[in-house]
C-alpha atoms as a PDB file:
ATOM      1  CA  UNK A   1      95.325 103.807 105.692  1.00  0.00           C
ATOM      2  CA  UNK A   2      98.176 102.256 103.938  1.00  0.00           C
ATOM      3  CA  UNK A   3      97.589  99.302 102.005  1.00  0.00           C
ATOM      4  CA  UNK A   4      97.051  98.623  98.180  1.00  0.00           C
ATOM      5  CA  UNK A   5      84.435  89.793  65.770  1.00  0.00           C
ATOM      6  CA  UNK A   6      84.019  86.456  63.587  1.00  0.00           C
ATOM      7  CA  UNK A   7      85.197  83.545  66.150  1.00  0.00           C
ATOM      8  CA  UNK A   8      87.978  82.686  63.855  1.00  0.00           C
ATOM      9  CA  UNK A   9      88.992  86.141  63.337  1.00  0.00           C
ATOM     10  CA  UNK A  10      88.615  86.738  67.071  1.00  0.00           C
ATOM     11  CA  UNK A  11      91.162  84.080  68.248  1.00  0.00           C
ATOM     12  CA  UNK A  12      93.959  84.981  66.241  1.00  0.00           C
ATOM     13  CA  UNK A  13      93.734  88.034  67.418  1.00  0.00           C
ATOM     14  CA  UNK A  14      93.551  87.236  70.792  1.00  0.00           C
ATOM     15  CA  UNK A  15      96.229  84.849  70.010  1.00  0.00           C
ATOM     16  CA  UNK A  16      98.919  87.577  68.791  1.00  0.00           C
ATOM     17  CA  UNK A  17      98.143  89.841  71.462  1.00  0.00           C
ATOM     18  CA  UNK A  18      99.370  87.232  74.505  1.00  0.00           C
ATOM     19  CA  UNK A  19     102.158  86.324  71.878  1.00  0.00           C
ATOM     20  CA  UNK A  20     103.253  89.979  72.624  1.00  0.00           C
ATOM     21  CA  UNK A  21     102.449  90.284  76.002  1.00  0.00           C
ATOM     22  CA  UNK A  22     104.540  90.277  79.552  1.00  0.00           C
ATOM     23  CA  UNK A  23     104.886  87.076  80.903  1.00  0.00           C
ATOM     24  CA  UNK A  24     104.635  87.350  85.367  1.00  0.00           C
ATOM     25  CA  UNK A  25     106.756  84.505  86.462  1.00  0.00           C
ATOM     26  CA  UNK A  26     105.791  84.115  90.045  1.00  0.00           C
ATOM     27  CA  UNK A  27     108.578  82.347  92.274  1.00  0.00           C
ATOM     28  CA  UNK A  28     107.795  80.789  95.462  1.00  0.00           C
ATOM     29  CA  UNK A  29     111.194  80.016  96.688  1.00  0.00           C
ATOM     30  CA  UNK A  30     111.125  82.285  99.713  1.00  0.00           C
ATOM     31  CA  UNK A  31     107.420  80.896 100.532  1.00  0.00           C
ATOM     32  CA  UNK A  32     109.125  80.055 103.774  1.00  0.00           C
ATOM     33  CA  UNK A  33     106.213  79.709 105.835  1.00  0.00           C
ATOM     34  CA  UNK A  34     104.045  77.790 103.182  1.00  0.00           C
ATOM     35  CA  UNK A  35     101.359  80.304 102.625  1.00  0.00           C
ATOM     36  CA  UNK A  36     100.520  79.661  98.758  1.00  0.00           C
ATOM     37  CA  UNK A  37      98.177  76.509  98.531  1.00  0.00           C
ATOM     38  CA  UNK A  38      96.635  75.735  95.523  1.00  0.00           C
ATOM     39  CA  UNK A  39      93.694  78.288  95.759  1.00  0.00           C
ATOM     40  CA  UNK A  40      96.250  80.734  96.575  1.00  0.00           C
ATOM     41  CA  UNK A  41      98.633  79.608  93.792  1.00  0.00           C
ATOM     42  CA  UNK A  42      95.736  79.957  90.705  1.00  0.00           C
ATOM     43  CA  UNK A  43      94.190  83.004  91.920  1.00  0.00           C
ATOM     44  CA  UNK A  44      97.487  84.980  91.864  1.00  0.00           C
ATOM     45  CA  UNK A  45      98.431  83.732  88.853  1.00  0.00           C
ATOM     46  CA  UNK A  46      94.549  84.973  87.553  1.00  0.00           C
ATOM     47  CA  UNK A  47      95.718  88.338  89.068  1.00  0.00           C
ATOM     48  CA  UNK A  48      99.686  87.854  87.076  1.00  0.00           C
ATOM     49  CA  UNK A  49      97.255  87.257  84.038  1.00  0.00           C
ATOM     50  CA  UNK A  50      95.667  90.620  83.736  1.00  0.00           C
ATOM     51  CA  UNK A  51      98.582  92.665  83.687  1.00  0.00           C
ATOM     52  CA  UNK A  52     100.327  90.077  81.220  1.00  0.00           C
ATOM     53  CA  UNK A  53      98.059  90.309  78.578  1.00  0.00           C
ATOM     54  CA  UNK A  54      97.671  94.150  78.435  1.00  0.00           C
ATOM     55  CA  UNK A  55     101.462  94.829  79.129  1.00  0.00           C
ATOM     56  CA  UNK A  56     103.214  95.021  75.660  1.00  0.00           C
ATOM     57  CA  UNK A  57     106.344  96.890  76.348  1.00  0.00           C
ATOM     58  CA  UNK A  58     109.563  95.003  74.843  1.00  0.00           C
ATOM     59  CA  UNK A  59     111.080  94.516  78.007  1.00  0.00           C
ATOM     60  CA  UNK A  60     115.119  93.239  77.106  1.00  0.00           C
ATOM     61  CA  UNK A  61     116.431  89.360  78.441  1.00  0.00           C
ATOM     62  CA  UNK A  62     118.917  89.833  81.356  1.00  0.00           C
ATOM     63  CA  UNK A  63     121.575  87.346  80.950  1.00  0.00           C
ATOM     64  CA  UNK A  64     124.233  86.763  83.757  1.00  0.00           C
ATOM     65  CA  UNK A  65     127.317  84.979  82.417  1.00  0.00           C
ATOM     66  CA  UNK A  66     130.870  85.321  82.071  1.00  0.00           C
ATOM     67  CA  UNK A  67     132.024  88.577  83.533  1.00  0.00           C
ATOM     68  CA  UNK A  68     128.795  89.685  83.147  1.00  0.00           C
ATOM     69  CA  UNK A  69     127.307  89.567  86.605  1.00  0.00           C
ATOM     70  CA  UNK A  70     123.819  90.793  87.468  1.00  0.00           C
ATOM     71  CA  UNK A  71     122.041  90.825  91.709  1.00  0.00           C
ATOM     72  CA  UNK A  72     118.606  91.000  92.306  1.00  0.00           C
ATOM     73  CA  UNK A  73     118.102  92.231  95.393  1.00  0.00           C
ATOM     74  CA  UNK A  74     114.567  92.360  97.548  1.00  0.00           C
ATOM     75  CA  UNK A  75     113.085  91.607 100.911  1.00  0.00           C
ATOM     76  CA  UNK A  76     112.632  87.973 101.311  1.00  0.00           C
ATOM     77  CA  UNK A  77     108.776  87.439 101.270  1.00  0.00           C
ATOM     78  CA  UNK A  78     109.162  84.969 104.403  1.00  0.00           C
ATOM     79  CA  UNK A  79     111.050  86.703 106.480  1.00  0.00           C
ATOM     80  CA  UNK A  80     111.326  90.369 105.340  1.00  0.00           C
ATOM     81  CA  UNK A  81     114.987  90.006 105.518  1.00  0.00           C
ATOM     82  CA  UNK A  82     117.733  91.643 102.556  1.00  0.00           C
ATOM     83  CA  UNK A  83     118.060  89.000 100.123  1.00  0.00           C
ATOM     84  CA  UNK A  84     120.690  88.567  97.172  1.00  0.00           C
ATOM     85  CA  UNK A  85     120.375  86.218  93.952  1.00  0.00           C
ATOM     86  CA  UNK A  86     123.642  86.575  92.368  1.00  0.00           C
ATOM     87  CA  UNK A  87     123.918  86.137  88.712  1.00  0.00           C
ATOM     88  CA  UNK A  88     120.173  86.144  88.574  1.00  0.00           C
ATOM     89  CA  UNK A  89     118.772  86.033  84.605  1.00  0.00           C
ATOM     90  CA  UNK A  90     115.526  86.870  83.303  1.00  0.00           C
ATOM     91  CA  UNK A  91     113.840  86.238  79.830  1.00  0.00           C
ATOM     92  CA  UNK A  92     112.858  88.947  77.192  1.00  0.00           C
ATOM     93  CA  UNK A  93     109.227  90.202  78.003  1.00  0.00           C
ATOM     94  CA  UNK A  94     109.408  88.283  81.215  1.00  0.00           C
ATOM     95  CA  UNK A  95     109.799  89.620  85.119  1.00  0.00           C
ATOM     96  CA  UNK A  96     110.442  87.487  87.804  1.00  0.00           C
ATOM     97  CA  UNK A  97     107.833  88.146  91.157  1.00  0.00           C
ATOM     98  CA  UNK A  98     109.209  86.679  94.601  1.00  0.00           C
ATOM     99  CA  UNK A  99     106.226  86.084  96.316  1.00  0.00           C
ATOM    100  CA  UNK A 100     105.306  84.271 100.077  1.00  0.00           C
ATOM    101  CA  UNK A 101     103.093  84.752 103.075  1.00  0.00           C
ATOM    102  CA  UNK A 102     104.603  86.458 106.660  1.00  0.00           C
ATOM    103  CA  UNK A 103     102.637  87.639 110.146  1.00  0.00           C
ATOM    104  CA  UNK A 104     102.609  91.069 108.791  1.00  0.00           C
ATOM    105  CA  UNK A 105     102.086  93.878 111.581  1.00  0.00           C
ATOM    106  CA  UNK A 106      98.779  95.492 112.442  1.00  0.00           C
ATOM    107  CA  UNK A 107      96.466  95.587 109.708  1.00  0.00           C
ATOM    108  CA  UNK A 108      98.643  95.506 106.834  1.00  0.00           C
ATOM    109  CA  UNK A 109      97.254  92.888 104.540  1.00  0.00           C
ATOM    110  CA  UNK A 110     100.141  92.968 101.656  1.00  0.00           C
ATOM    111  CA  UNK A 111     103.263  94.591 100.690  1.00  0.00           C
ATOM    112  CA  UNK A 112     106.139  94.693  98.256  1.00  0.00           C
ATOM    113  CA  UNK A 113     107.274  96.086  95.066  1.00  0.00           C
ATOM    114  CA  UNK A 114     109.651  96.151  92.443  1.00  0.00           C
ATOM    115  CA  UNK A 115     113.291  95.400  93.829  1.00  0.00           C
ATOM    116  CA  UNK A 116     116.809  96.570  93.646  1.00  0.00           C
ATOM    117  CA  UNK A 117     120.198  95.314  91.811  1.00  0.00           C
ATOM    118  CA  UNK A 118     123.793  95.003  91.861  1.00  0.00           C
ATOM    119  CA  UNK A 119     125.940  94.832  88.447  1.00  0.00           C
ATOM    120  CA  UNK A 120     129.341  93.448  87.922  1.00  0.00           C
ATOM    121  CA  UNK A 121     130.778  94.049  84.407  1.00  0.00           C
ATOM    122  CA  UNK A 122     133.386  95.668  82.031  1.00  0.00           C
ATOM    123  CA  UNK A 123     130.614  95.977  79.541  1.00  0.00           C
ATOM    124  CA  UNK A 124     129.237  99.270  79.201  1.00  0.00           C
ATOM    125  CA  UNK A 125     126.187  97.708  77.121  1.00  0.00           C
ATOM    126  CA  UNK A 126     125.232  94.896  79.853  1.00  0.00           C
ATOM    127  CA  UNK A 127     125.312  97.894  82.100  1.00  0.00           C
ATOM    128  CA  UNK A 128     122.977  99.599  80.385  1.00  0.00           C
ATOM    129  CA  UNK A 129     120.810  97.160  79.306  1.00  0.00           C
ATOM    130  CA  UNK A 130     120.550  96.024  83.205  1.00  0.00           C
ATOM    131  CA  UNK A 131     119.849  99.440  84.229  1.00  0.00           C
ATOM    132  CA  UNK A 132     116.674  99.762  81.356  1.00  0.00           C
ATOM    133  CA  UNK A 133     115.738  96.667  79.494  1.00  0.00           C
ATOM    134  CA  UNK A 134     115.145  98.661  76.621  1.00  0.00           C
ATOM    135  CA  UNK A 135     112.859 101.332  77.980  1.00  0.00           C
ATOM    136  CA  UNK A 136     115.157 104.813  77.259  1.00  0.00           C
ATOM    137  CA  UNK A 137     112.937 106.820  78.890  1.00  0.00           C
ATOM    138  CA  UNK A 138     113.910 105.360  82.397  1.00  0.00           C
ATOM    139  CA  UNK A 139     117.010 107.340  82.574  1.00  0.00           C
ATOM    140  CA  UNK A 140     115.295 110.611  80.939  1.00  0.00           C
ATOM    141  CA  UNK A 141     115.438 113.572  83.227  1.00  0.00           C
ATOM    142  CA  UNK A 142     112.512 113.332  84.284  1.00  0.00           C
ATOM    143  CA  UNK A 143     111.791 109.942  84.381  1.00  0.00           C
ATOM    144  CA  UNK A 144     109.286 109.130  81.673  1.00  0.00           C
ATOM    145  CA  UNK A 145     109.826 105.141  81.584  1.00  0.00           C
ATOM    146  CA  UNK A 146     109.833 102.069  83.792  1.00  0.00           C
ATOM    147  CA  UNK A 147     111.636  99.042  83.643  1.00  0.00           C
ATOM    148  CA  UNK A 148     112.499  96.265  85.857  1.00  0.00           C
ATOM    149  CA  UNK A 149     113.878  92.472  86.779  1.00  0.00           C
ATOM    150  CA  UNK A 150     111.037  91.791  88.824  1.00  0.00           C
ATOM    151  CA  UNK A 151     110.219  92.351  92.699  1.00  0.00           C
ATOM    152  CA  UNK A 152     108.448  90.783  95.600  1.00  0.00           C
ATOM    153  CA  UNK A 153     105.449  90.826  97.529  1.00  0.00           C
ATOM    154  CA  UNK A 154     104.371  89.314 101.040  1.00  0.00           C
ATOM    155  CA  UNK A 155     100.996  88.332 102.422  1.00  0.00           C
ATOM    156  CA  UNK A 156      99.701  88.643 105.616  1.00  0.00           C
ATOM    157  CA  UNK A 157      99.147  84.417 106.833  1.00  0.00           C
ATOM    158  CA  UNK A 158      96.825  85.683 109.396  1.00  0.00           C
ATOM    159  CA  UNK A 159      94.229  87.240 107.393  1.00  0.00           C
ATOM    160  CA  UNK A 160      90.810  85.568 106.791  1.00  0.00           C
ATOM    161  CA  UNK A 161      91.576  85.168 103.208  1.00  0.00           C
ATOM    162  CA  UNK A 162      88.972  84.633 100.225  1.00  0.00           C
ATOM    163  CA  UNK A 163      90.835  82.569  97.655  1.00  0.00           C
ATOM    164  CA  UNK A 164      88.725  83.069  94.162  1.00  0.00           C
ATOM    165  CA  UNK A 165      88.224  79.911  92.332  1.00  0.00           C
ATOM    166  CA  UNK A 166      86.189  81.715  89.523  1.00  0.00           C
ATOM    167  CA  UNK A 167      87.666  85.204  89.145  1.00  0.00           C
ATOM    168  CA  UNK A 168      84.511  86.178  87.157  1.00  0.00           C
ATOM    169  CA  UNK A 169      82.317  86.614  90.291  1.00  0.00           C
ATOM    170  CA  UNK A 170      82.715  87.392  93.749  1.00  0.00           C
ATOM    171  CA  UNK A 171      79.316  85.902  94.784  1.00  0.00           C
ATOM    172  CA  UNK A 172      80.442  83.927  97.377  1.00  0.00           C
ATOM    173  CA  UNK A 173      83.181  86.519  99.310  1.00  0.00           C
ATOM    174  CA  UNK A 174      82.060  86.444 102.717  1.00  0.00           C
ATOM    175  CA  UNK A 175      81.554  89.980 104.370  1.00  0.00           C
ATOM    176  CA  UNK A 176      84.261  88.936 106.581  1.00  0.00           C
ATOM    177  CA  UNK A 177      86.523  87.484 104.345  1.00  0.00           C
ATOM    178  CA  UNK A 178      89.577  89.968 102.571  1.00  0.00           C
ATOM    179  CA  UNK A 179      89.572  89.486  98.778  1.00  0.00           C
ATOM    180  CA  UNK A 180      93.148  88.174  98.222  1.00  0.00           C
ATOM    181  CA  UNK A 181      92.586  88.882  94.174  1.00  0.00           C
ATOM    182  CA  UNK A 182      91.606  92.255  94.911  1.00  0.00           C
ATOM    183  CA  UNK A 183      94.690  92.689  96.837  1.00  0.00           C
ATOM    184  CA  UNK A 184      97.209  90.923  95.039  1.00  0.00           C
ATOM    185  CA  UNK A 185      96.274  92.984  91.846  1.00  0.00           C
ATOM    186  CA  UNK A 186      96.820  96.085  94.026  1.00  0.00           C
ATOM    187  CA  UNK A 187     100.445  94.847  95.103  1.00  0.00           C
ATOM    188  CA  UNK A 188     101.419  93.605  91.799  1.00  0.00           C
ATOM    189  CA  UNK A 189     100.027  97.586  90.535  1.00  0.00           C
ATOM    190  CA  UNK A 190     102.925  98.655  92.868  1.00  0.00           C
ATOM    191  CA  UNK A 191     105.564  96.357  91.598  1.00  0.00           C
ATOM    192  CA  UNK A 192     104.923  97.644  88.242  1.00  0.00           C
ATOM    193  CA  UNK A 193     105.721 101.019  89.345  1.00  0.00           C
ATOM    194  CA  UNK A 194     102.179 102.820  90.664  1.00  0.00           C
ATOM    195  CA  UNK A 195     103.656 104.777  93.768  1.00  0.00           C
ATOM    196  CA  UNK A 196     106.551 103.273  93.455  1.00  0.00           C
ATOM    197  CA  UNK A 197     108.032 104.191  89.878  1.00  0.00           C
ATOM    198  CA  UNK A 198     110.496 107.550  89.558  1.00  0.00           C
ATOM    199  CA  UNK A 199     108.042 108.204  86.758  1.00  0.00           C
ATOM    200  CA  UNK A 200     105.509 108.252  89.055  1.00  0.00           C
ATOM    201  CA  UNK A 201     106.908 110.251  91.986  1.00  0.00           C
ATOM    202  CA  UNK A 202     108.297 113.034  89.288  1.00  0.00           C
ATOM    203  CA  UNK A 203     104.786 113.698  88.275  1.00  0.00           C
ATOM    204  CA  UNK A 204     103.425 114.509  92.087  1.00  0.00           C
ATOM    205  CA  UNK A 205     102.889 118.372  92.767  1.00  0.00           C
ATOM    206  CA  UNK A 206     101.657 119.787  95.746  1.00  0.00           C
ATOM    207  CA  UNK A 207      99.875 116.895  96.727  1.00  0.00           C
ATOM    208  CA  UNK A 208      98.159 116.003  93.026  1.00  0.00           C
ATOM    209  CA  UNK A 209      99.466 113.599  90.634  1.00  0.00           C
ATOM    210  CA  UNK A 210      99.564 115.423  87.185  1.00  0.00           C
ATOM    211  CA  UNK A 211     100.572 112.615  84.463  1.00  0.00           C
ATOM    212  CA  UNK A 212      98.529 113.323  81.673  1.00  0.00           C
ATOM    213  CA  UNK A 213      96.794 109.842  81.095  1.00  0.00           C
ATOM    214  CA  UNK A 214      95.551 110.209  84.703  1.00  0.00           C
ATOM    215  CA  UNK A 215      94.323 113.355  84.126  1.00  0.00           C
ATOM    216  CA  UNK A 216      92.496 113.371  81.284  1.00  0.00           C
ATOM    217  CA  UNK A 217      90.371 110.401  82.608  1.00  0.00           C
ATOM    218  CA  UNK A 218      89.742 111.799  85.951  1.00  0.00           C
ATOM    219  CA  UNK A 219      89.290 115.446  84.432  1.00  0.00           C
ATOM    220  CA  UNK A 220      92.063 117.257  86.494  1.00  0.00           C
ATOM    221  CA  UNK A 221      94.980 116.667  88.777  1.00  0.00           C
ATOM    222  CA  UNK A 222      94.247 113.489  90.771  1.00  0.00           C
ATOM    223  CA  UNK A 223      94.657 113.505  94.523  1.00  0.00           C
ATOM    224  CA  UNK A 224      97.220 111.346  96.547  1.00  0.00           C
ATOM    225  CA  UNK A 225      97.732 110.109  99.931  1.00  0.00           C
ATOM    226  CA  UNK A 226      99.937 111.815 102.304  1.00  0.00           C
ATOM    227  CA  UNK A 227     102.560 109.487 101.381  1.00  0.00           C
ATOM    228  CA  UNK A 228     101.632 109.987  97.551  1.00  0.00           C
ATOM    229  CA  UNK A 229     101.958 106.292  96.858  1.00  0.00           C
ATOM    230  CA  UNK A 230      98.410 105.558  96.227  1.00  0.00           C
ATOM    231  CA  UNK A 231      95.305 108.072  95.611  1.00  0.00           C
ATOM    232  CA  UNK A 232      93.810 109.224  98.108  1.00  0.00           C
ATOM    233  CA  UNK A 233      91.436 107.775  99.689  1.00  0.00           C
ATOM    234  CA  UNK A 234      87.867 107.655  98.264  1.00  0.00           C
ATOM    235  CA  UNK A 235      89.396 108.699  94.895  1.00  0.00           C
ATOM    236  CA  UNK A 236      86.295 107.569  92.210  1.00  0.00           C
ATOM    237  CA  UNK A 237      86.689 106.238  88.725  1.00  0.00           C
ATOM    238  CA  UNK A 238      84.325 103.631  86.155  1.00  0.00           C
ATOM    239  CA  UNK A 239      85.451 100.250  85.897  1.00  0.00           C
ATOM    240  CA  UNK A 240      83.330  98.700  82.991  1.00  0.00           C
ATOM    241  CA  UNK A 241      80.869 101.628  83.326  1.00  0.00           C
ATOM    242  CA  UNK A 242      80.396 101.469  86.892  1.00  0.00           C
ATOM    243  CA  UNK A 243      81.559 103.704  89.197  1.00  0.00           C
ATOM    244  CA  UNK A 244      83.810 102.551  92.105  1.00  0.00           C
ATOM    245  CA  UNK A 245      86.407 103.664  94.096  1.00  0.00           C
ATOM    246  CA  UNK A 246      90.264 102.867  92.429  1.00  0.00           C
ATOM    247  CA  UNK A 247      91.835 100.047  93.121  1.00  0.00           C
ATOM    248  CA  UNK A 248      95.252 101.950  93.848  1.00  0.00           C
ATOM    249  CA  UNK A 249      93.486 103.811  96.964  1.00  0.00           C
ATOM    250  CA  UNK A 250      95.112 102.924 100.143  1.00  0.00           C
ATOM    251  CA  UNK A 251      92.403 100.466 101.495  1.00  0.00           C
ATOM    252  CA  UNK A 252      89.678  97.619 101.130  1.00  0.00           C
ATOM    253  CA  UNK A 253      87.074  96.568 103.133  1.00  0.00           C
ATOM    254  CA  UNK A 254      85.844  92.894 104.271  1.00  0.00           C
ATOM    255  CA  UNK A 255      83.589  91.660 101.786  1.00  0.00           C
ATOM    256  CA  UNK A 256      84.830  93.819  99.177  1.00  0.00           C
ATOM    257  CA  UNK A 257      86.296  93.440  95.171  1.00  0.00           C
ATOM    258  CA  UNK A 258      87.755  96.641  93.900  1.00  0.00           C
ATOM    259  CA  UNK A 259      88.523  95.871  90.476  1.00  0.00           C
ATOM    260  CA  UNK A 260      91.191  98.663  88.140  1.00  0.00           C
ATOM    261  CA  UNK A 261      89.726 101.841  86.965  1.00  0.00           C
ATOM    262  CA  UNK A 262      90.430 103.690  84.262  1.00  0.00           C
ATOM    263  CA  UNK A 263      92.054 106.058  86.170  1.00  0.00           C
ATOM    264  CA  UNK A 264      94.456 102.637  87.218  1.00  0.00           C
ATOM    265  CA  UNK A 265      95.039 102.027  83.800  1.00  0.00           C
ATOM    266  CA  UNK A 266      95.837 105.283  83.206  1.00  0.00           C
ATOM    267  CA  UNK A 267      98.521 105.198  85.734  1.00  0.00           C
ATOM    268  CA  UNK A 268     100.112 102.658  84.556  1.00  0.00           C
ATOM    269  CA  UNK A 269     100.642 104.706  81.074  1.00  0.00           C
ATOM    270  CA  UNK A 270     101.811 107.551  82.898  1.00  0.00           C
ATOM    271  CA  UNK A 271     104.424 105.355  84.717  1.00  0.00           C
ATOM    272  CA  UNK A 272     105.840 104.587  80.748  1.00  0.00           C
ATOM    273  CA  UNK A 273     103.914 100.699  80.075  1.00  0.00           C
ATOM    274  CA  UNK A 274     102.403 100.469  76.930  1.00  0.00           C
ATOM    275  CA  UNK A 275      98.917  99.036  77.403  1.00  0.00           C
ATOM    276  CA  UNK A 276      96.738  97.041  75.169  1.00  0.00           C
ATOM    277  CA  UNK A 277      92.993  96.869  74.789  1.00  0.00           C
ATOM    278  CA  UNK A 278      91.937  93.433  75.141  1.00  0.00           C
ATOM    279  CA  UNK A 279      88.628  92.112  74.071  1.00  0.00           C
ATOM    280  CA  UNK A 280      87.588  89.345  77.416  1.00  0.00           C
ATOM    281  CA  UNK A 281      85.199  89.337  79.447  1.00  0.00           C
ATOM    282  CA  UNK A 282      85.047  92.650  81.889  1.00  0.00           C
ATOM    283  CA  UNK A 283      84.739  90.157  85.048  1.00  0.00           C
ATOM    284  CA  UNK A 284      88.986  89.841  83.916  1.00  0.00           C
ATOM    285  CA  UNK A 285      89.292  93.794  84.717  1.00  0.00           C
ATOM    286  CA  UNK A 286      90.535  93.319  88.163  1.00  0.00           C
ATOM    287  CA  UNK A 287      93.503  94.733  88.865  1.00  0.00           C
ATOM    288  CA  UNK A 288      95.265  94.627  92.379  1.00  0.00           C
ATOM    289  CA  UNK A 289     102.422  97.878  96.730  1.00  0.00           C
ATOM    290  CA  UNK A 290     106.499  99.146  96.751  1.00  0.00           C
ATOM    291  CA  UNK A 291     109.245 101.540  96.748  1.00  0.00           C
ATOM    292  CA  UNK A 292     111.865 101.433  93.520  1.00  0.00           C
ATOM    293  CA  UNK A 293     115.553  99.455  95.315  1.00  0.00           C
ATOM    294  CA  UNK A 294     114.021  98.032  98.898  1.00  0.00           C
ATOM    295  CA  UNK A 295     111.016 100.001  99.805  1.00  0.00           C
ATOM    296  CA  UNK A 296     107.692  98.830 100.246  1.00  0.00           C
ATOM    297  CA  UNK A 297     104.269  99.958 100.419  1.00  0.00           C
ATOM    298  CA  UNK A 298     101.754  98.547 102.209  1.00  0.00           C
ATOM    299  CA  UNK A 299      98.003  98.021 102.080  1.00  0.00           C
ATOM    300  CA  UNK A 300      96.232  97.946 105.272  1.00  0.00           C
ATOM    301  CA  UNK A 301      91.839  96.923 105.421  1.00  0.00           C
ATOM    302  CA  UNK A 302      89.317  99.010 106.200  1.00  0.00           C
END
């Protein structure tokens, strides 16, 4: 199935760590059919606050002016539909997520990913610099880097929805209820390049992703799905000790959390992000789909 140490010393550590880390800037412009309440609003930003705080890479400011003219292109999360933002800017160690809620087909609970551009310029350098954000390795042969402006991910608005107040616990998820923090961390895992990256597609053989992060915490080549954009299905790894299945498997049941791996986390320094440790509470290690220009991958329940 498709889917998705003294107290003192202790905060200013914490404190130069989020000073260094990605910022998620979620944009509900395209929320065209008013999915994201309140609930819905602080539990994806609870989701946007993992990755932000472990993500360190030194991701370059975009900045359309001038001649300089940069397009971000993705699927509107309202209605699916090709959308432009011309002369679209971003911030240094910032990306932009377009995010909304749409009748998605069949069982598909989320989808989306990182999305596509158009550039305008004489300037070799804002070419360049659009194309990478820093991050050389993107245009290595292979791929061993990712960078992007940002992307966009839809919800299904008729799921049964369990919108986390207290991302710590899952107590109270209903065993018919879909986990929307378990599922937005999987989607926002795609727009960040799992299944979706060119670094991550160069490192599939025969069926077995090979990066070597991934490897050596699953102790050997690490199956995929058929459409090797997630692991396959019942792939196992410890989260916090325990032992669960990944969170970048195609699938989740009612009732369930699935919370990142190591092997996750492992895939997302295969895919070229530089990760931080970060010393909060485990409850925060939940992690939540995409193709690199316009595709999209999906995550479907159970």
């Amino acid at each position: 199935m498709n889917l998705f140490k003294g107290i003192l010393v202790g905060l200013l550590v914490v404190a130069s760590q989020q000073a260094a880390a990605l910022t998620i800037n979620f944009d509900y412009t395209y929320d065209t059919n008013n999915f994201f309440n309140v609930n819905a609003r602080n539990t994806l930003n609870a989701a946007g606050s993992f990755f932000g705080i472990r993500i360190t890479d030194n991701l370059t400011a975009i900045n359309s002016s001038g001649s300089n003219h940069f397009n971000a292109i993705f699927n509107s999360p309202g209605t699916g539909n090709s959308t432009t933002v011309s002369d679209f800017s971003v911030a240094a160690a910032t990306i932009t997520v377009y995010v909304g809620g749409s009748a998605l087909t069949g069982s598909t609970l989320g989808q989306g990913g990182p999305g596509g551009y158009g550039v305008n310029t004489y300037s070799s350098s804002f070419y360049n610099n659009a194309q990478t954000r820093g991050q050389s390795g993107v245009n290595a042969t292979p791929a061993t880097d990712f960078s992007l402006w940002g992307g966009a991910i839809t919800f299904n608005t008729t799921t049964n929805w369990y919108f986390d107040k207290n991302v710590s616990t899952s107590a109270d998820l209903g065993t018919n209820q879909i986990d929307f923090y378990s599922v937005a961390l999987h989607e926002l895992g795609h727009v960040l390049g799992i299944g979706t990256a060119a670094s991550w597609s160069n490192k599939i053989s025969n069926g077995l992703f090979t990066g070597t992060n991934a490897v050596a915490t699953y102790g050997a080549n690490v199956p995929v799905n058929t459409g090797a954009d997630h692991w396959a299905s019942g792939t196992m790894s410890l989260a916090n000790g325990v032992s669960q299945e990944a969170a970048m498997t195609p699938s989740i049941a009612p009732g369930q959390r699935k919370v990142f791996t190591n092997l996750d986390v492992a895939a997302l320094k295969d895919v070229g992000w530089q990760i931080q440790a970060v010393p909060i509470p485990a409850a925060i290690w939940l992690f939540a789909s995409g193709l690199f220009g316009l595709l999209a991958v999906s995550r479907r329940k159970a």
